[in-house]
C-alpha atoms as a PDB file:
ATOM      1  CA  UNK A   1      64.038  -3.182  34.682  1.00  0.00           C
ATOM      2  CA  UNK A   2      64.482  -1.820  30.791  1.00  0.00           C
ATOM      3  CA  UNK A   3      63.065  -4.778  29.681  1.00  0.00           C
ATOM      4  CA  UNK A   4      60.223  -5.226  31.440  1.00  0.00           C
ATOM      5  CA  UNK A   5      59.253  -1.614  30.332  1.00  0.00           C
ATOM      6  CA  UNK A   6      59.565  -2.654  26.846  1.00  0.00           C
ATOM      7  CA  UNK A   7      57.480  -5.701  27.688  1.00  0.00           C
ATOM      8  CA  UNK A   8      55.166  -4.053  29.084  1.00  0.00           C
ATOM      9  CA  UNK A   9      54.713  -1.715  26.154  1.00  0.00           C
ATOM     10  CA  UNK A  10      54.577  -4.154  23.770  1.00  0.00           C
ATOM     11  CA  UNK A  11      52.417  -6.147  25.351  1.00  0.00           C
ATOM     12  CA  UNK A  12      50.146  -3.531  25.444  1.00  0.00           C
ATOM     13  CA  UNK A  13      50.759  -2.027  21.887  1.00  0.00           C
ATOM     14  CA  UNK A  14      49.875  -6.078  20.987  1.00  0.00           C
ATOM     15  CA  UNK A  15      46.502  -6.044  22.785  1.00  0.00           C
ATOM     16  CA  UNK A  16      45.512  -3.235  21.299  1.00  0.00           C
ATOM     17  CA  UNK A  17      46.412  -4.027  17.668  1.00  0.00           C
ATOM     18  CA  UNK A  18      44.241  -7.449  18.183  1.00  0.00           C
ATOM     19  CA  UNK A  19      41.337  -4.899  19.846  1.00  0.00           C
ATOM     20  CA  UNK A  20      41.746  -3.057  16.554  1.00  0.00           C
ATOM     21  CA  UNK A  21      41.681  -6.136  14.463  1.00  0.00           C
ATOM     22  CA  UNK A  22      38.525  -7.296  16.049  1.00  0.00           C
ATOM     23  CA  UNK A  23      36.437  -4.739  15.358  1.00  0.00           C
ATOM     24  CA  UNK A  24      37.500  -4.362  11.947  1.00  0.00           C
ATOM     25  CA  UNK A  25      36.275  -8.188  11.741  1.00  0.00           C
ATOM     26  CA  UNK A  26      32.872  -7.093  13.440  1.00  0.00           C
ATOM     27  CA  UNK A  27      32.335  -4.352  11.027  1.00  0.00           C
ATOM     28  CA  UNK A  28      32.730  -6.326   8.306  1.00  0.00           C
ATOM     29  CA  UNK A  29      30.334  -9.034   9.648  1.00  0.00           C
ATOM     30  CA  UNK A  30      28.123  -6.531   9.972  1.00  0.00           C
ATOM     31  CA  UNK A  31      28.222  -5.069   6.517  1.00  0.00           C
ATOM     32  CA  UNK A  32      27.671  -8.266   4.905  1.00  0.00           C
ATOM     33  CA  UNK A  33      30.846  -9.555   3.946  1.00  0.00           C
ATOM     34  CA  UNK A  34      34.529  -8.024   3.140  1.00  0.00           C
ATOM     35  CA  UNK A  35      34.046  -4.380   1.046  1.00  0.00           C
ATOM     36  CA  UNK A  36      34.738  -4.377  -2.587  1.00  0.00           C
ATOM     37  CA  UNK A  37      37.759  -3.236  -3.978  1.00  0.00           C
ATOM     38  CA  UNK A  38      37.686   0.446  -5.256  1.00  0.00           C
ATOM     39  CA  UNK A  39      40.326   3.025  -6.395  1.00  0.00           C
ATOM     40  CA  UNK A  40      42.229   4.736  -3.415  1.00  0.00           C
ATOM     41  CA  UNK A  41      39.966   7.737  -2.441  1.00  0.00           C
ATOM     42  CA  UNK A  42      36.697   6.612  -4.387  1.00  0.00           C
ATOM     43  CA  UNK A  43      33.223   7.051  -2.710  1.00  0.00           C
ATOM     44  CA  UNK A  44      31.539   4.736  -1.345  1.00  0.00           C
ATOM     45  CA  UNK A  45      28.048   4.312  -3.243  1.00  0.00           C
ATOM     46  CA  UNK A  46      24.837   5.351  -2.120  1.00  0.00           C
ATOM     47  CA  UNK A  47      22.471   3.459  -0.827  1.00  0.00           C
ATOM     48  CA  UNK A  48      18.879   4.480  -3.072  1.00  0.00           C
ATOM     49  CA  UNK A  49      16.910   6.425  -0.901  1.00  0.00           C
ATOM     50  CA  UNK A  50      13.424   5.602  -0.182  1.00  0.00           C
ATOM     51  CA  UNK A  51      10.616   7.126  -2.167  1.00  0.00           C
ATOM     52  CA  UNK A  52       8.731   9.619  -0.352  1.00  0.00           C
ATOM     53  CA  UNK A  53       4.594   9.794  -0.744  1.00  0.00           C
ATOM     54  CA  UNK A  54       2.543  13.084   0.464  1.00  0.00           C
ATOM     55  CA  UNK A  55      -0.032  12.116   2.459  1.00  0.00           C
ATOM     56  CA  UNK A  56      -3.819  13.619   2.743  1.00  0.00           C
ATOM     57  CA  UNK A  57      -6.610  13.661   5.457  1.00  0.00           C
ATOM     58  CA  UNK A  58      -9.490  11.455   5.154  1.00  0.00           C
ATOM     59  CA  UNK A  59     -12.661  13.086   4.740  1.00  0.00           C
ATOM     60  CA  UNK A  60     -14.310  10.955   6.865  1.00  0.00           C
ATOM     61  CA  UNK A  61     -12.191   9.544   9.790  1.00  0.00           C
ATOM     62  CA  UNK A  62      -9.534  12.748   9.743  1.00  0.00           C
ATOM     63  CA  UNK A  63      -6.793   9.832   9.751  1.00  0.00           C
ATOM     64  CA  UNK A  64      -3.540  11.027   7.012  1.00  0.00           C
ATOM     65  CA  UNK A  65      -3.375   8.498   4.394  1.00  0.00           C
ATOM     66  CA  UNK A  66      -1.914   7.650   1.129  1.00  0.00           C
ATOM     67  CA  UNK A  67      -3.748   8.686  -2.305  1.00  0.00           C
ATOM     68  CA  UNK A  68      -3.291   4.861  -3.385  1.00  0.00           C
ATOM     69  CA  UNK A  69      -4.445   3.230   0.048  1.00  0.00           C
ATOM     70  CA  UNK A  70      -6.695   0.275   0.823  1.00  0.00           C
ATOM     71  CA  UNK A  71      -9.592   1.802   1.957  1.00  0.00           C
ATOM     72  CA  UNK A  72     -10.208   1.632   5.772  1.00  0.00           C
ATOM     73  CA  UNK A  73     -13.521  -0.352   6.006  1.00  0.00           C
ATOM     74  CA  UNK A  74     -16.060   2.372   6.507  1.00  0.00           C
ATOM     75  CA  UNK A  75     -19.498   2.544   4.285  1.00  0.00           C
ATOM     76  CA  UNK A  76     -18.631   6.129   3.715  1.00  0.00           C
ATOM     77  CA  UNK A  77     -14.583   6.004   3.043  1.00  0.00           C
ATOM     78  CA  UNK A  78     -13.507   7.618  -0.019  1.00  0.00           C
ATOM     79  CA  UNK A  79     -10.746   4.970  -1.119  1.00  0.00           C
ATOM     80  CA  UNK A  80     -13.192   2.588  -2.010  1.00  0.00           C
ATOM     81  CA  UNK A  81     -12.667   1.477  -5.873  1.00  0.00           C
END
């Protein structure tokens, strides 16, 4: 009966290391590839973060666009160049 406790347990303890083990794998797919190796307790690096443009209301059509915009098609639209 004892051992087929302890089977049992580490039976189960083995499933869930290979669970475990799995999704490291998947992680790691997803990231692109195995992570670089970096001092114990090092940040991870930033990804840059996207540049940000204020936006302003068309004179004519009311539509927010940017300052440096292809102009919409409109005799009247003040992005032409």
């Amino acid at each position: 009966m004892l051992a087929k406790l302890v089977l049992l347990v580490g039976l189960v303890v083995l499933v869930w290391k290979a669970y475990q083990w799995g999704a490291l794998a998947q992680r790691r797919k997803m990231a692109g590839g195995a992570p670089t190796a970096r001092a114990p307790g090092a940040r991870a690096p930033r990804a840059p973060e996207p540049a940000a443009e204020d936006l302003h209301a068309c004179a004519i059509c009311g539509a927010y666009v940017a300052r440096g915009s292809t102009p919409c098609g409109k005799p009247e639209c003040p992005q032409r160049r």
